[in-house]
N, C-alpha and C. Protein backbone atom coordinates (compact mmCIF):
# COMPACT_ATOMS: atom_id res chain seq x y z
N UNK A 1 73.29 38.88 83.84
CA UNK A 1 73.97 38.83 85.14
C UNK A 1 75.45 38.52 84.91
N UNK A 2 76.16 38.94 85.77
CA UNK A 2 77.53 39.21 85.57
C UNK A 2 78.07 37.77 86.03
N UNK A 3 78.86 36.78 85.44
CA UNK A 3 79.73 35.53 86.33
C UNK A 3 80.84 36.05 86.85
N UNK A 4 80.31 35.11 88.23
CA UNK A 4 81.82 35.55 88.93
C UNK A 4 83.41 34.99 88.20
N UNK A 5 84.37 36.24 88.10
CA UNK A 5 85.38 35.38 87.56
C UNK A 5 86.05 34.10 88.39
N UNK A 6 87.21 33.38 87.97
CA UNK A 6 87.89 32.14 88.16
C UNK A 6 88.97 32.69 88.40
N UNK A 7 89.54 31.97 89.48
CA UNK A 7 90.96 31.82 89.66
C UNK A 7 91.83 30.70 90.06
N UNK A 8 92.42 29.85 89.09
CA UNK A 8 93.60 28.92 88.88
C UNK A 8 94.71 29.03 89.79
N UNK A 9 94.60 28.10 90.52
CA UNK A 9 95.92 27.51 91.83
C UNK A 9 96.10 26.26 91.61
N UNK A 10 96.95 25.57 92.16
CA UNK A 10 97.71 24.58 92.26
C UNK A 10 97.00 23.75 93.07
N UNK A 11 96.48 22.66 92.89
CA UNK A 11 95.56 22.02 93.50
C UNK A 11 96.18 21.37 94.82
N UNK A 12 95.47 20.66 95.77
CA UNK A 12 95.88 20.36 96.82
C UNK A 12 95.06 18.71 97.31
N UNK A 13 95.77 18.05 97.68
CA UNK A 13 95.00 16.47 97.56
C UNK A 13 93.64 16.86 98.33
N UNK A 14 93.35 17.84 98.85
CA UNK A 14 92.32 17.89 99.81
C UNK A 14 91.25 17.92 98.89
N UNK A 15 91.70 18.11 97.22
CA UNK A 15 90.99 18.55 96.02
C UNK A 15 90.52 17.52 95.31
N UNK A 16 91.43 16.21 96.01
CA UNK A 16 91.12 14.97 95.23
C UNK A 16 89.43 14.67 95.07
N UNK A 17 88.83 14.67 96.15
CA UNK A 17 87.39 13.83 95.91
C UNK A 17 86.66 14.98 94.97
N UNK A 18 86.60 16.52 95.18
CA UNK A 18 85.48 17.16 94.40
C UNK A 18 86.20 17.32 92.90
N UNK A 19 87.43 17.16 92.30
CA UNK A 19 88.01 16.56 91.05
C UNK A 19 87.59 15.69 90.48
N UNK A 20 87.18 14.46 91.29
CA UNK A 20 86.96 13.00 90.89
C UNK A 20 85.46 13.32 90.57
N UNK A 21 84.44 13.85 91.52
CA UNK A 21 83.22 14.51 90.87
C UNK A 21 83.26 15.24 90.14
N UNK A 22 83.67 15.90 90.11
CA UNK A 22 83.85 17.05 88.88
C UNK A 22 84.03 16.13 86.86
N UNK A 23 84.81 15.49 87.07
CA UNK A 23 84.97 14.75 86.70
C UNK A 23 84.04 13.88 86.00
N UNK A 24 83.49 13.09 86.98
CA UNK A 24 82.87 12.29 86.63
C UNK A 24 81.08 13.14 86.47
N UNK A 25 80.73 14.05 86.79
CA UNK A 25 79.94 15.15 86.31
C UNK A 25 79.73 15.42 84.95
N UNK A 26 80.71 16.09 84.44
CA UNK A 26 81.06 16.66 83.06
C UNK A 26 81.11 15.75 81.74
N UNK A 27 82.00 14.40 82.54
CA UNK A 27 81.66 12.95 81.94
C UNK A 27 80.24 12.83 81.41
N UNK A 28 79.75 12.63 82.20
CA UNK A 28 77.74 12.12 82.41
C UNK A 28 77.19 13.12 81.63
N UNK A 29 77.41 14.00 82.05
CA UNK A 29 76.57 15.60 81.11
C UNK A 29 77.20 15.48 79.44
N UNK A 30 78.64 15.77 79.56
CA UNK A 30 78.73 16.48 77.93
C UNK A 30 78.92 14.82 77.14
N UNK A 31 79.31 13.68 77.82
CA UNK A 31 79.61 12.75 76.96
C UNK A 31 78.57 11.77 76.25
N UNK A 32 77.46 11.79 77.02
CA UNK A 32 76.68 11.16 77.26
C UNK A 32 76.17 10.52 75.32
N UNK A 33 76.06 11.68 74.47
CA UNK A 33 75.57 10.92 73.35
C UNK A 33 77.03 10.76 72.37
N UNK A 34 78.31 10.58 72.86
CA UNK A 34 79.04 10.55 72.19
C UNK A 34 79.32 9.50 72.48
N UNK A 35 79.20 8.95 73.69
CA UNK A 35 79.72 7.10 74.08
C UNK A 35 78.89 6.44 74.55
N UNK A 36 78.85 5.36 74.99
CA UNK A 36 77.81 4.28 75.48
C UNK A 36 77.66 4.56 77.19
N UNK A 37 76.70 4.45 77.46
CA UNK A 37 76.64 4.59 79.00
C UNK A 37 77.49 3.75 80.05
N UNK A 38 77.78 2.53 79.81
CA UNK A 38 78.17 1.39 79.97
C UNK A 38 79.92 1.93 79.91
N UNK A 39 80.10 2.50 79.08
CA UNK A 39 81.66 2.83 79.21
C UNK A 39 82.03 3.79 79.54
N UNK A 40 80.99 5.37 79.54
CA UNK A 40 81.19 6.48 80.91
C UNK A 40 81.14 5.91 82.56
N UNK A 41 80.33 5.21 82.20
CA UNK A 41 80.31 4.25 84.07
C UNK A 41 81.94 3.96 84.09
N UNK A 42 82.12 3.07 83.22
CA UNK A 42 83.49 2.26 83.94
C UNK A 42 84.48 3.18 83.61
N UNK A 43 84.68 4.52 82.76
CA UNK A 43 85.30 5.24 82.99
C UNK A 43 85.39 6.42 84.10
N UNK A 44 84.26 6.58 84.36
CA UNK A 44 84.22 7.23 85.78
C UNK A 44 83.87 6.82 86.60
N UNK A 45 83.35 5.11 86.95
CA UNK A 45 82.63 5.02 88.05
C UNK A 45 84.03 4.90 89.29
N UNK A 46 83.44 4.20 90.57
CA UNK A 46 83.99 4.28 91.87
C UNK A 46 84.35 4.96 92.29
N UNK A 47 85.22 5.37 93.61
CA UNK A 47 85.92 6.33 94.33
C UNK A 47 87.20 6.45 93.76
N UNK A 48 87.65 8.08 94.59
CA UNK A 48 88.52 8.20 94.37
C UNK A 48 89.81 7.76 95.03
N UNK A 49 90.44 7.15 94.00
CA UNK A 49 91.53 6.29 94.17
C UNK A 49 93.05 7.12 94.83
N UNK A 50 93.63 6.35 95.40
CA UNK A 50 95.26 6.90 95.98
C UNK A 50 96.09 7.96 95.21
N UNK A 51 95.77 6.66 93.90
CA UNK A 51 96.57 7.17 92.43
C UNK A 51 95.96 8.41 91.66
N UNK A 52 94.88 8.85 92.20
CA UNK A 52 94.12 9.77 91.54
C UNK A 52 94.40 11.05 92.16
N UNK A 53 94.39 10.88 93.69
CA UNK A 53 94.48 11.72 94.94
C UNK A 53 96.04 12.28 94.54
N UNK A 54 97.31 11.28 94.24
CA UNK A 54 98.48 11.35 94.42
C UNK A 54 98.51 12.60 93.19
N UNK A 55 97.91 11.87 91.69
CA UNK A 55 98.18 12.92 90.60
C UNK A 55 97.49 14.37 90.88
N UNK A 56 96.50 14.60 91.39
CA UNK A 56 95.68 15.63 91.88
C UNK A 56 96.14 16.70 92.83
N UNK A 57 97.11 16.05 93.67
CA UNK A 57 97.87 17.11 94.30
C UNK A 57 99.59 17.15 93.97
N UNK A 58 100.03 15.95 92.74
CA UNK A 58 100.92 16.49 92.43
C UNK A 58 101.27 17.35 90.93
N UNK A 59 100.21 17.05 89.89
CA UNK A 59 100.16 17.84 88.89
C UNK A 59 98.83 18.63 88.68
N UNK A 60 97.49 18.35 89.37
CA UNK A 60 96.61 19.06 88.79
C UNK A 60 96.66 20.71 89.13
N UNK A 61 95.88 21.74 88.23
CA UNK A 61 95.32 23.03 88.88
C UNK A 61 93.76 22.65 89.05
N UNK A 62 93.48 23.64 89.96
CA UNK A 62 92.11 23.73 89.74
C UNK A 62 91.66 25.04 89.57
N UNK A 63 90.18 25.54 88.71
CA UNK A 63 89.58 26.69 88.82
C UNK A 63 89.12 26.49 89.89
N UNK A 64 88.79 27.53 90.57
CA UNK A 64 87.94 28.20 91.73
C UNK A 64 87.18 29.49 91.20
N UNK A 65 85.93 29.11 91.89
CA UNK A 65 84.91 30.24 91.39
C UNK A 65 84.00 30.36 92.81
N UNK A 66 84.53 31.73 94.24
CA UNK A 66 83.86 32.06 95.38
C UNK A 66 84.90 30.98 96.05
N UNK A 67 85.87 30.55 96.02
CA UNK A 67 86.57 29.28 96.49
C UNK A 67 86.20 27.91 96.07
N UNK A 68 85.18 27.39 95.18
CA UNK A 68 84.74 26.32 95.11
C UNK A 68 85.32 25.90 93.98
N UNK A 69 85.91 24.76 94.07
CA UNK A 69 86.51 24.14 92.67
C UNK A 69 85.31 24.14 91.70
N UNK A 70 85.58 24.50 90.45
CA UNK A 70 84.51 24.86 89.43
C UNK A 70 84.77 23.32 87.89
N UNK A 71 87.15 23.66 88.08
CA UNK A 71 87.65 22.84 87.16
C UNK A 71 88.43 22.60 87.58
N UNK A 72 89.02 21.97 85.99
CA UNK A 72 90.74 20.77 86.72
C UNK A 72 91.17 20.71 85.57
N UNK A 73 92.80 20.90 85.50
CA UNK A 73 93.57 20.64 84.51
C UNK A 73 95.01 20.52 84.56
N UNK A 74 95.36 19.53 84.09
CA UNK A 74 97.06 19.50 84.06
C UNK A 74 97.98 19.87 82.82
N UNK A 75 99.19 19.81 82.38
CA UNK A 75 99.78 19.56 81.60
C UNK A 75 101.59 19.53 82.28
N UNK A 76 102.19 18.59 81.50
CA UNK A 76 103.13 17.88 81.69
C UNK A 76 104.07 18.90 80.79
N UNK A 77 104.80 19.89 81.13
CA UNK A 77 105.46 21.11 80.50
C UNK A 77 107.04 20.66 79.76
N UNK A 78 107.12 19.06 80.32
CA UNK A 78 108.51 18.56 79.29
C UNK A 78 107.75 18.07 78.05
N UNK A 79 106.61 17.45 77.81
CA UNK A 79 106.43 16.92 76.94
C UNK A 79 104.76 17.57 76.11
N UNK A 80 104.29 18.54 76.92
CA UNK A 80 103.34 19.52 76.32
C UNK A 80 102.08 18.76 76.27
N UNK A 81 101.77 17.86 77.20
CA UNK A 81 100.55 16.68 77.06
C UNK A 81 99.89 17.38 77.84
N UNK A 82 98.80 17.97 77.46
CA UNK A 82 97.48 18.76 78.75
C UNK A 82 96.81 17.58 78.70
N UNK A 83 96.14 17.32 80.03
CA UNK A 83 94.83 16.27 80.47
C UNK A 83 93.94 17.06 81.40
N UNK A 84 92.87 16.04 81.67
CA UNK A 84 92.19 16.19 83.01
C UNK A 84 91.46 17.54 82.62
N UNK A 85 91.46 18.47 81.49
CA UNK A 85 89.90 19.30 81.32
C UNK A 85 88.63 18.90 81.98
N UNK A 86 88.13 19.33 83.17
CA UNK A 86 86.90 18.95 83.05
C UNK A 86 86.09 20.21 84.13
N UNK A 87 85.15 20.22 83.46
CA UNK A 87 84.64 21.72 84.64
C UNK A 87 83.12 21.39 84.66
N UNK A 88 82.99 21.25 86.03
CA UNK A 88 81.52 21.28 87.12
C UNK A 88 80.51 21.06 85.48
N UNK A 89 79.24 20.60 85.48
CA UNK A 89 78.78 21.46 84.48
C UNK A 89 77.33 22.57 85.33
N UNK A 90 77.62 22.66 86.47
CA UNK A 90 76.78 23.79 86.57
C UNK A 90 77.64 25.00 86.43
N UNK A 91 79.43 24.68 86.40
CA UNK A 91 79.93 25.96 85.45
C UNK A 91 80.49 26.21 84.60
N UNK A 92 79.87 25.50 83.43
CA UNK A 92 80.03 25.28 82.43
C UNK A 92 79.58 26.66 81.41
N UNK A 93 79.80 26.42 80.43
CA UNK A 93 79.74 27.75 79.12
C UNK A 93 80.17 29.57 80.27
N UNK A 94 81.32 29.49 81.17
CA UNK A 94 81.55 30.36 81.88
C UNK A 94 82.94 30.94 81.31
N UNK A 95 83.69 30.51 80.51
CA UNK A 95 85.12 30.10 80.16
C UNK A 95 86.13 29.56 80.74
N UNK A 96 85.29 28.73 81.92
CA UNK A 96 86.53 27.93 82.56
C UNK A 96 87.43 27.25 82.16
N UNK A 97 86.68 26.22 81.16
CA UNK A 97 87.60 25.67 80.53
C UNK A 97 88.64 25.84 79.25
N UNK A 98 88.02 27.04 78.57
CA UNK A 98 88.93 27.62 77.85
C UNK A 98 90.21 28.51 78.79
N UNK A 99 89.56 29.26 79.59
CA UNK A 99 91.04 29.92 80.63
C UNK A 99 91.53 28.95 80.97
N UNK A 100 91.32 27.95 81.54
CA UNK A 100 92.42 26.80 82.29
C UNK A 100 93.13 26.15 80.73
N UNK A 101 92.95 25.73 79.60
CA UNK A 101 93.66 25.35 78.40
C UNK A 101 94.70 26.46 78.25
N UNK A 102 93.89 27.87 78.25
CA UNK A 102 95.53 28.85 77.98
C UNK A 102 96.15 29.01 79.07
N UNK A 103 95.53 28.82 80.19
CA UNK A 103 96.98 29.15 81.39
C UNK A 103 97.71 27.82 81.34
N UNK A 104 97.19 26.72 81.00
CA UNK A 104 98.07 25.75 80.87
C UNK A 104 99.35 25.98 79.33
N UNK A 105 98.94 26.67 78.51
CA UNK A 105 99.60 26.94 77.51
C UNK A 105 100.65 28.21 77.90
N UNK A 106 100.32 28.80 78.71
CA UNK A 106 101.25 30.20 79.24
C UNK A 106 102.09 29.13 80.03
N UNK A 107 101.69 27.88 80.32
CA UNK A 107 102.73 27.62 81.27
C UNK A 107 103.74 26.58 80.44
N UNK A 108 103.22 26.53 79.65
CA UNK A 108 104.08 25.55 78.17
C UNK A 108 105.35 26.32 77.80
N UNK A 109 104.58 27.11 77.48
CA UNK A 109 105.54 28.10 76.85
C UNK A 109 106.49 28.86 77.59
N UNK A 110 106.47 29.39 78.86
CA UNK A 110 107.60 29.64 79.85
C UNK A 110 108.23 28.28 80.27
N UNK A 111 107.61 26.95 80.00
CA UNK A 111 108.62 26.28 80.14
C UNK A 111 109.69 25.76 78.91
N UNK A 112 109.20 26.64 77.74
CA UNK A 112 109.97 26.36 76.35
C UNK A 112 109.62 25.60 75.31
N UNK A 113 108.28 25.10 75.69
CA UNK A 113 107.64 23.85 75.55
C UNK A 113 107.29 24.57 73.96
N UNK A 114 107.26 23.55 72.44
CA UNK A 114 107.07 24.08 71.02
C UNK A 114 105.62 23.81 70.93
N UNK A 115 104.98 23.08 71.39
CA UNK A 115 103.70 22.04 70.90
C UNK A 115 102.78 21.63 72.20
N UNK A 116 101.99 21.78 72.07
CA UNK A 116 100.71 21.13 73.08
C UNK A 116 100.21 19.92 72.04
N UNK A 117 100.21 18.69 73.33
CA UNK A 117 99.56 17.44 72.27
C UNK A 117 98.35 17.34 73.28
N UNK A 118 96.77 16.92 73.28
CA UNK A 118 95.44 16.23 73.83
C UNK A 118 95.00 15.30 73.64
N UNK A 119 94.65 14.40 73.98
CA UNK A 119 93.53 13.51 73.72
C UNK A 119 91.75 13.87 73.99
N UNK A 120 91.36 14.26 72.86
CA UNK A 120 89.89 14.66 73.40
C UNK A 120 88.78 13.41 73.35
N UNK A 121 87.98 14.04 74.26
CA UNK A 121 86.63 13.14 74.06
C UNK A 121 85.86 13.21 72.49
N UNK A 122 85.47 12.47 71.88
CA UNK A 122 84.97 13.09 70.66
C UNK A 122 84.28 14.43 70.64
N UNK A 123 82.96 14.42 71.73
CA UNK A 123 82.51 15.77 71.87
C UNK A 123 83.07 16.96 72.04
N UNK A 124 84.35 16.70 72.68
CA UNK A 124 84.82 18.10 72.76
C UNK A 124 86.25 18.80 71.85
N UNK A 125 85.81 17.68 71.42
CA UNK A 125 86.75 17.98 69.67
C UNK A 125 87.13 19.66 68.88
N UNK A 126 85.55 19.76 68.71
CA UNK A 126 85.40 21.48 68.33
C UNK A 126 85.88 22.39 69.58
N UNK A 127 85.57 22.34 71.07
CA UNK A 127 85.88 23.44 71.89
C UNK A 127 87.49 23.53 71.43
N UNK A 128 88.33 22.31 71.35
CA UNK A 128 89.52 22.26 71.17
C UNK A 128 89.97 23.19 70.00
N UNK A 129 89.31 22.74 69.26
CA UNK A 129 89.52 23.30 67.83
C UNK A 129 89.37 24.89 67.92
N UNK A 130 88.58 25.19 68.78
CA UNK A 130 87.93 26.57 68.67
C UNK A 130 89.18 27.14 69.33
N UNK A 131 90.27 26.62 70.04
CA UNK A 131 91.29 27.07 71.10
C UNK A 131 92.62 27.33 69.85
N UNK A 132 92.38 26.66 68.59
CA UNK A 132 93.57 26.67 68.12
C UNK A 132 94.47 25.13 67.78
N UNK A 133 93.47 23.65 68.10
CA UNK A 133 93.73 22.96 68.35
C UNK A 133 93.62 22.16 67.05
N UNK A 134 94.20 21.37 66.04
CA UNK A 134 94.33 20.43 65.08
C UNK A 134 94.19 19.37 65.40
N UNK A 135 93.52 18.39 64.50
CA UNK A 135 93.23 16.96 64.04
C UNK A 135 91.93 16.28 64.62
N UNK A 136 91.86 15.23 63.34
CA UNK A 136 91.06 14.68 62.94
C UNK A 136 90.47 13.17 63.39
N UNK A 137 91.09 12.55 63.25
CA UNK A 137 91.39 11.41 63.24
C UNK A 137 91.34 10.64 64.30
N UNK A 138 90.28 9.52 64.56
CA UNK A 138 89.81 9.20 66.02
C UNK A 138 90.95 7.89 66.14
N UNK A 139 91.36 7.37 67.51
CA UNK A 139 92.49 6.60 67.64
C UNK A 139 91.85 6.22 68.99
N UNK A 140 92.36 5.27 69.32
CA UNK A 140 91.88 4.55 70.85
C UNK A 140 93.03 5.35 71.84
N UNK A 141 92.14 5.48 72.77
CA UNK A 141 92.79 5.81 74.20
C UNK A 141 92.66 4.59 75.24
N UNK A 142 93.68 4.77 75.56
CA UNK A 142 93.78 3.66 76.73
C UNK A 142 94.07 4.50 78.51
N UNK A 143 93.50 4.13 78.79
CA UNK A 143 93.35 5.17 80.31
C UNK A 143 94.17 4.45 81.22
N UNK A 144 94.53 5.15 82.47
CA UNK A 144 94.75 4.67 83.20
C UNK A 144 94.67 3.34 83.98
N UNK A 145 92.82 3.37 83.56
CA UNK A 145 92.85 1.90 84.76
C UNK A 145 92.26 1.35 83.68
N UNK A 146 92.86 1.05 82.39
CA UNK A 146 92.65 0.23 81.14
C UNK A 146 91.34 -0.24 81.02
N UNK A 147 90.82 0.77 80.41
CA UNK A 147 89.83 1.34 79.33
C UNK A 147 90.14 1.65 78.15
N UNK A 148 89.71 1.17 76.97
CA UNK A 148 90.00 1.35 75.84
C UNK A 148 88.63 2.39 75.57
N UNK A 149 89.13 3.71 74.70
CA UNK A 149 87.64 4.39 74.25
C UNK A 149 88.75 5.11 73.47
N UNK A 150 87.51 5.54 72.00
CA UNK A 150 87.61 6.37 70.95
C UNK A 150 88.19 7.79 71.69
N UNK A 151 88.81 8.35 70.91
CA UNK A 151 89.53 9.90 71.06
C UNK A 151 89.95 10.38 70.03
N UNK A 152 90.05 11.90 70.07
CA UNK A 152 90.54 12.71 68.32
C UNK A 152 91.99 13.55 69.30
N UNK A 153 93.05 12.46 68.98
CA UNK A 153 94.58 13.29 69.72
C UNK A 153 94.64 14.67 68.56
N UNK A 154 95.26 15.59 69.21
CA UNK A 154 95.12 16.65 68.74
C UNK A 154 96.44 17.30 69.20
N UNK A 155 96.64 18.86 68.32
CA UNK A 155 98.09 19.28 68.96
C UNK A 155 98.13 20.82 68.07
N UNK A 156 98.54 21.75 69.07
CA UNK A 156 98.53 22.90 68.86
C UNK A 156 100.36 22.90 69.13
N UNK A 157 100.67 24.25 67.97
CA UNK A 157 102.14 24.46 67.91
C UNK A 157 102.20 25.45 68.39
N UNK A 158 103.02 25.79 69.28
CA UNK A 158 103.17 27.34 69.95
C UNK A 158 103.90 28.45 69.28
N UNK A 159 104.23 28.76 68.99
CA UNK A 159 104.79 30.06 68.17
C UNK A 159 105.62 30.78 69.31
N UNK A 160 107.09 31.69 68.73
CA UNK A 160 107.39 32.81 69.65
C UNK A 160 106.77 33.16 70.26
């Protein structure tokens, strides 16, 4: 059966709460044997916050798949930092999340940008890798609402 394709817009705070699920979805599903349960909770648990709502409609995209947010992704085009990968996982293995990494990289690069840097979840280390993405080496992340958890920062160089 054929998937419907995706199409990437500019998200809108109205996007905030099914982000924050989305989110915290993909969390629960793909992370689950890479971290402790106890620290996917407090990394995704509660509502969605002001500060979440605020970044969501001022830097996120989202996929849409029939209009329904599917994913979510940002990147910061002065300093080449993509975040916030995370896609539904009922639409998952669709290439959402690989199309939203390169349109975020098409948008690197029209902004002049040399380098994409990530912080991945351990698990999704290889999809990264599979994009073109380098390194090894696990380092603490510190989140937003200060959480300390394992991550493999990573960084793709853009070329002409």
């Amino acid at each position: 059966m054929h998937s419907p394709a995706f199409i990437i817009r500019k998200a809108m705070r109205a996007d905030a709460d099914v982000a924050w699920r989305i989110r915290r979805a993909a969390v629960m599903s793909e992370c689950i044997n890479a971290y402790p349960l106890k620290q996917l909770d407090e990394w995704t648990g509660g509502a969605t916050s002001k500060a979440f709502a605020d970044a969501v409609e001022e830097r996120f995209l989202v996929a849409t798949v029939d209009e329904r947010v599917a994913g979510t992704g940002m990147i910061d085009v002065t300093t080449g930092k993509i975040d916030a990968i995370f896609v539904d996982p009922a639409y998952m293995k669709r290439g959402i999340g690989a199309g939203m990494v390169l349109h975020l990289e098409t948008l690197a690069r029209a902004g002049g940008c040399t380098k994409l840097r990530l912080d991945s979840t351990l698990n999704a280390a290889p999809f990264y890798r599979s994009l073109g993405f380098v390194g090894d080496e696990i380092a603490k992340y510190r989140s937003p609402r200060g959480l300390t958890m394992d991550c493999v920062p990573m960084v793709k160089r853009l070329g002409a």
